[in-house]
Protein backbone atom coordinates (compact mmCIF):
# COMPACT_ATOMS: atom_id res chain seq x y z
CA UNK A 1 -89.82 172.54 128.02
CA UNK A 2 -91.20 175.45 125.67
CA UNK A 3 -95.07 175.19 124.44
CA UNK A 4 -95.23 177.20 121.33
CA UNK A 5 -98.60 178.57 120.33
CA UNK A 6 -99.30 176.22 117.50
CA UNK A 7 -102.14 173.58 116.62
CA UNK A 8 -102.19 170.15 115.21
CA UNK A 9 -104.52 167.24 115.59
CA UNK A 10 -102.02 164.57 116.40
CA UNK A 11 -98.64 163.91 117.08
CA UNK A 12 -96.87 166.54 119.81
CA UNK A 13 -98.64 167.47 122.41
CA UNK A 14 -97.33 170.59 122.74
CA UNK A 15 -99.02 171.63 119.94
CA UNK A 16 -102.67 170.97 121.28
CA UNK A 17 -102.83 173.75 124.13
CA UNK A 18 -100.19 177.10 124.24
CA UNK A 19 -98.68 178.02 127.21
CA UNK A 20 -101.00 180.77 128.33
CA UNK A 21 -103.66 177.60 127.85
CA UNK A 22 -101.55 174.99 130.38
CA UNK A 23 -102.56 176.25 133.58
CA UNK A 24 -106.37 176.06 132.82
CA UNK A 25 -105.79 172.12 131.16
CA UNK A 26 -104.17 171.25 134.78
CA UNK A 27 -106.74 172.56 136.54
CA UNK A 28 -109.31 170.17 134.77
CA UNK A 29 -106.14 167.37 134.66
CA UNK A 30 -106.71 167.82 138.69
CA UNK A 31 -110.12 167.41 138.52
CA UNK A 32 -110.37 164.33 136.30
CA UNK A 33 -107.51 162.56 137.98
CA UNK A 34 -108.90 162.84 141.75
CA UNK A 35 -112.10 161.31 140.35
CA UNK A 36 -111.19 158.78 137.66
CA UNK A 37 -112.44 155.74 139.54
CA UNK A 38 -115.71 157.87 140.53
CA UNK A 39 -116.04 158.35 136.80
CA UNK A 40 -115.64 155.25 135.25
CA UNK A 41 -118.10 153.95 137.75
CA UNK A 42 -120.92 156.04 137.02
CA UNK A 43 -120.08 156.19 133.45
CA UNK A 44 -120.44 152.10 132.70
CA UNK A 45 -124.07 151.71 133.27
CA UNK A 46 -124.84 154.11 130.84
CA UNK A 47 -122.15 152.61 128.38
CA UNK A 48 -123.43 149.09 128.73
CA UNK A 49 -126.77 150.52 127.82
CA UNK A 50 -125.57 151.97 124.32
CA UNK A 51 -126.73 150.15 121.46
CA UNK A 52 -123.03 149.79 119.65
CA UNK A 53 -120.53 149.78 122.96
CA UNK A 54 -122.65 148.44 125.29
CA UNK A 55 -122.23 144.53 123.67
CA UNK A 56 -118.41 145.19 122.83
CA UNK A 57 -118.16 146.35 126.33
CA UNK A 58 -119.73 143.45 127.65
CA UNK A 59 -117.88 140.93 125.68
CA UNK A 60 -114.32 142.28 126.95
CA UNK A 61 -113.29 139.73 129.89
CA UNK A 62 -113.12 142.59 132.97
CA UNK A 63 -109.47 141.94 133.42
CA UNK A 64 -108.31 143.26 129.58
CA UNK A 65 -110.74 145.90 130.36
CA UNK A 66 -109.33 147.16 133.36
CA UNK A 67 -106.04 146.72 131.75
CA UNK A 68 -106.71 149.13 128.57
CA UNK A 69 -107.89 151.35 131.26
CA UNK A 70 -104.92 151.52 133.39
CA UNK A 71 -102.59 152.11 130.14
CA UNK A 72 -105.20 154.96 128.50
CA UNK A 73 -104.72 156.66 132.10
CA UNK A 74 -101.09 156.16 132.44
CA UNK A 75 -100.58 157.86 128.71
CA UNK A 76 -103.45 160.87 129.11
CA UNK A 77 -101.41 161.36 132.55
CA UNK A 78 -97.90 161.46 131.04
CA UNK A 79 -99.56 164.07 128.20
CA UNK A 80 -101.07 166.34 130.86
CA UNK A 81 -98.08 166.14 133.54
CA UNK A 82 -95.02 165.46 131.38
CA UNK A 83 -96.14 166.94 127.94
CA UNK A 84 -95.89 163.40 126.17
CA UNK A 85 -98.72 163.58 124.17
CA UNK A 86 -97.18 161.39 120.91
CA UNK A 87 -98.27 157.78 122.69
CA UNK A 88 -101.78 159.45 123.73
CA UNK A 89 -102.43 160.60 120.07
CA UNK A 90 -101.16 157.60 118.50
CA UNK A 91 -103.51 156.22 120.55
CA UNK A 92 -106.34 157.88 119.43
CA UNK A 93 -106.04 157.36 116.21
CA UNK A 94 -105.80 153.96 116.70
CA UNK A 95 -108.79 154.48 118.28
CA UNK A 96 -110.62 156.28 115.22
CA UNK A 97 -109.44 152.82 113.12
CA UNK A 98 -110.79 150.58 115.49
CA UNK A 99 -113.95 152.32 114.97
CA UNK A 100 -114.13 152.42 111.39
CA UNK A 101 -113.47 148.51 111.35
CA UNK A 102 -116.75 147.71 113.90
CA UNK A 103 -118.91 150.58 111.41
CA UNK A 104 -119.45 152.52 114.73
CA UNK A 105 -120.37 155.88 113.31
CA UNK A 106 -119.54 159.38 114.62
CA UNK A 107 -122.79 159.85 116.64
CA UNK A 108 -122.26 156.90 118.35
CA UNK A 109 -118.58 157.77 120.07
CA UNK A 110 -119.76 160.98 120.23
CA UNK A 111 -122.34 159.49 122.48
CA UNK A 112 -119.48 158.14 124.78
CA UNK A 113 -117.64 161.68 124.61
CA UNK A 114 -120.54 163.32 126.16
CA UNK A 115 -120.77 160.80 128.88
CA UNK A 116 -117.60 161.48 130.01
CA UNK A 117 -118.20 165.55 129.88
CA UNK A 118 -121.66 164.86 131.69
CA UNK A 119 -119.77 163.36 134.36
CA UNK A 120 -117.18 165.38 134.56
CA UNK A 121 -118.96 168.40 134.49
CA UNK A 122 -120.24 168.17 137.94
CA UNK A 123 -116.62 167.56 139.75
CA UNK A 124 -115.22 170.78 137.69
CA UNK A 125 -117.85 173.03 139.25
CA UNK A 126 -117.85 171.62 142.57
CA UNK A 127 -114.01 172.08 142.95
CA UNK A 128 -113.83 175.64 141.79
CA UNK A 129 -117.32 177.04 142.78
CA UNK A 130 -115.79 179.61 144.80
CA UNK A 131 -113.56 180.70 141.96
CA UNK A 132 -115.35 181.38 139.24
CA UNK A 133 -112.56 182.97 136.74
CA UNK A 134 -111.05 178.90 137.38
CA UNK A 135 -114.19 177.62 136.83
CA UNK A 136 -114.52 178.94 133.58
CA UNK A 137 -111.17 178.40 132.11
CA UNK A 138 -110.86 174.72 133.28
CA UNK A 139 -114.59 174.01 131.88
CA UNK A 140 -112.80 175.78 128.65
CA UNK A 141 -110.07 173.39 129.19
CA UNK A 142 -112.06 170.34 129.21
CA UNK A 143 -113.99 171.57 126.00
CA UNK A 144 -110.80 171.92 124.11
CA UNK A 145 -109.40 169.15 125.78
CA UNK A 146 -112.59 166.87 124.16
CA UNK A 147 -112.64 168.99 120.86
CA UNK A 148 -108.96 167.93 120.34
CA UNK A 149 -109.59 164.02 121.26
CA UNK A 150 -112.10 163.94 118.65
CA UNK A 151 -110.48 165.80 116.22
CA UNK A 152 -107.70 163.17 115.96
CA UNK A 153 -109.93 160.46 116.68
CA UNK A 154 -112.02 161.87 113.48
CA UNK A 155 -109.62 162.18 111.35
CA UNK A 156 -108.14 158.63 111.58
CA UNK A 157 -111.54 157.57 111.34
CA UNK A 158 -111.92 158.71 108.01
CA UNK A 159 -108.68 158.36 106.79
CA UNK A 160 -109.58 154.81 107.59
CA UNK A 161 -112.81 154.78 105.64
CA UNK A 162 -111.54 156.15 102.71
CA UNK A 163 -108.22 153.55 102.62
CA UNK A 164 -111.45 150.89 103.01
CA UNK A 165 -113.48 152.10 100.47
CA UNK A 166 -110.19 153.01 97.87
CA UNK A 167 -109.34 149.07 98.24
CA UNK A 168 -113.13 147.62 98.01
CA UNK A 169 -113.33 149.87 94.50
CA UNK A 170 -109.90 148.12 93.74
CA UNK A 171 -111.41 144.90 94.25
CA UNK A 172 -114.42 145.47 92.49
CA UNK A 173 -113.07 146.38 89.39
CA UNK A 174 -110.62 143.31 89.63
CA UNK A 175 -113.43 140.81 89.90
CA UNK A 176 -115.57 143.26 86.84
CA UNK A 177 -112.30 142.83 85.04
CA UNK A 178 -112.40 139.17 85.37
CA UNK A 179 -115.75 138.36 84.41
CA UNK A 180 -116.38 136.80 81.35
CA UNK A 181 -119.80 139.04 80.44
CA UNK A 182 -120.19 142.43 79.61
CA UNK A 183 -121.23 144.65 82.84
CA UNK A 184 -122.29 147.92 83.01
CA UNK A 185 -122.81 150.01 86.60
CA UNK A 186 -125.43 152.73 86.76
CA UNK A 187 -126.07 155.09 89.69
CA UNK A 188 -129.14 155.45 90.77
CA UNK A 189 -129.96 158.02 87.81
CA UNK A 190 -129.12 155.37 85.60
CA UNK A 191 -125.76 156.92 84.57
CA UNK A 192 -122.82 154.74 83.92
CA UNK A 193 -120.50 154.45 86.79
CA UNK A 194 -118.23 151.56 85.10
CA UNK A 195 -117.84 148.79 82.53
CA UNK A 196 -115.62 146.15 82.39
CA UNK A 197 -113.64 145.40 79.02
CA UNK A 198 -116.36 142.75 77.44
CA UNK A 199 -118.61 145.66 77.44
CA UNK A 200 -115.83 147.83 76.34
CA UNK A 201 -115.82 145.87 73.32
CA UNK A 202 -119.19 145.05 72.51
CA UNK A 203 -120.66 149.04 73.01
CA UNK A 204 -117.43 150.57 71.53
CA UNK A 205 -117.57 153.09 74.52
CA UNK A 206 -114.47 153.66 76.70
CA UNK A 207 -114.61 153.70 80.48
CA UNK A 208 -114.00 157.05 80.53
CA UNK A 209 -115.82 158.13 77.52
CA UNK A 210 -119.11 156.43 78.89
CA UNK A 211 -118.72 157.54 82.49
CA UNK A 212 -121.43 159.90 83.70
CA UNK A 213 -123.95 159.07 80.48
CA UNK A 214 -127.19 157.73 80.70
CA UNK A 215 -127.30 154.50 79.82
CA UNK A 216 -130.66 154.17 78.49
CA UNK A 217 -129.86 157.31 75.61
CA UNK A 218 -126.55 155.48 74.88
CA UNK A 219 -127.31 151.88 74.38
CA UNK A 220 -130.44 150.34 73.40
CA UNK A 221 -131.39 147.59 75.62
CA UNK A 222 -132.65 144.16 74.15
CA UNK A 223 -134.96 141.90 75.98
CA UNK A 224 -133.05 138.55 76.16
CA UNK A 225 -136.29 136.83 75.75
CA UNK A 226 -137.87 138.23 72.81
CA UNK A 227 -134.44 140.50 71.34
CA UNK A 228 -136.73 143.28 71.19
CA UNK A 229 -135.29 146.41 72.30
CA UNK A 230 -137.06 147.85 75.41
CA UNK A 231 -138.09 151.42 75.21
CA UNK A 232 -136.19 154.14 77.29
């Protein structure tokens, strides 16, 4: 199997590490295999205890848990040892949807990224403490190693967000669209973000002509109790 020296954030694996890089990202595979179980032991408490995963963690029946687990391991294993890093990607980014769904935000997996380095940390140095050129490429390794998981997880993440917020703006001006009275959106300046065709027709301002304009120098605004117009 050839590793050219490329990069991408998903999809083959072979393009996440060259082949000068492998030896160091085995080295930390080694590492991080021998003490999975130790890991994921002294990594829970602290997950339970985080404010966004600690409840979804908690609310997963320990049996679908353990299974998710088991398959995450199985694919980072066949990426590492095989070079079949297309299921472990996809899986990450189906990892960076998931978390745009439940709103968790970048600091908080971040949060669970740097629970797994703190823990992993300790096994890296205690394996090659005696060979410190090893040390310091397979702590590299494990850097890159994290900088690429959140890299793809990131950028599914806001792919996700922005396919979210394209379709609630679709919706939105579907149910403007549909209402019966005029409506006009202002930003926070007070400049016109939208307007739906009843005000269209009663300002005599196109969407796109009155986009961006103050409203208050544009239109004059009556008070519907007295039908005096109100002052900018």
């Amino acid at each position: 199997m050839t590793h050219p020296d490329t990069r991408s954030t998903g999809g083959d694996a072979n393009t996440w590490f060259s082949v000068d890089e492998l030896p160091a990202l085995r080295d930390f595979w080694r590492v991080y295999d021998g003490c999975y179980a130790e890991l994921q032991h002294e990594a829970m408490p602290t997950l339970l205890d985080h404010r966004v995963f600690g409840p979804l963690v908690r609310a997963m029946p320990p049996e679908q848990m353990e299974a998710q687990n088991a398959q995450s391991r199985m694919r980072l294993q066949r990426a590492m040892e095989d070079g079949e890093w297309g299921a472990y990607a996809k899986q990450l980014t189906e990892q960076g949807v998931l978390y745009a769904k439940l709103g968790v935000s970048f600091r908080d997996w971040y949060d669970v990224v740097r629970i797994g380095a703190r823990s992993l940390v300790p096994g890296i140095v205690g394996s090659y403490s005696t060979e410190l050129a090893l040390l310091a490429t397979a702590l590299q390794a494990m850097q890159d190693f994290l900088d690429h998981d959140m890299a793809v997880i990131g950028e599914s993440y806001i792919q996700s967000k922005e396919e979210a917020l394209r379709e609630s703006e679709q919706n939105l001006a579907i149910t403007l669209d549909s209402i019966g009275d005029a409506v006009i959106a202002t930003d926070t300046e007070g400049r016109i973000v939208r307007m739906n065709p009843v005000a269209e027709r009663l300002t005599g301002w196109t969407r796109v002509e009155s986009a961006g304009r103050p409203l208050m120098e544009d239109f004059q605004i009556e008070s519907e109790d007295t039908g005096e117009v109100i002052p900018n």
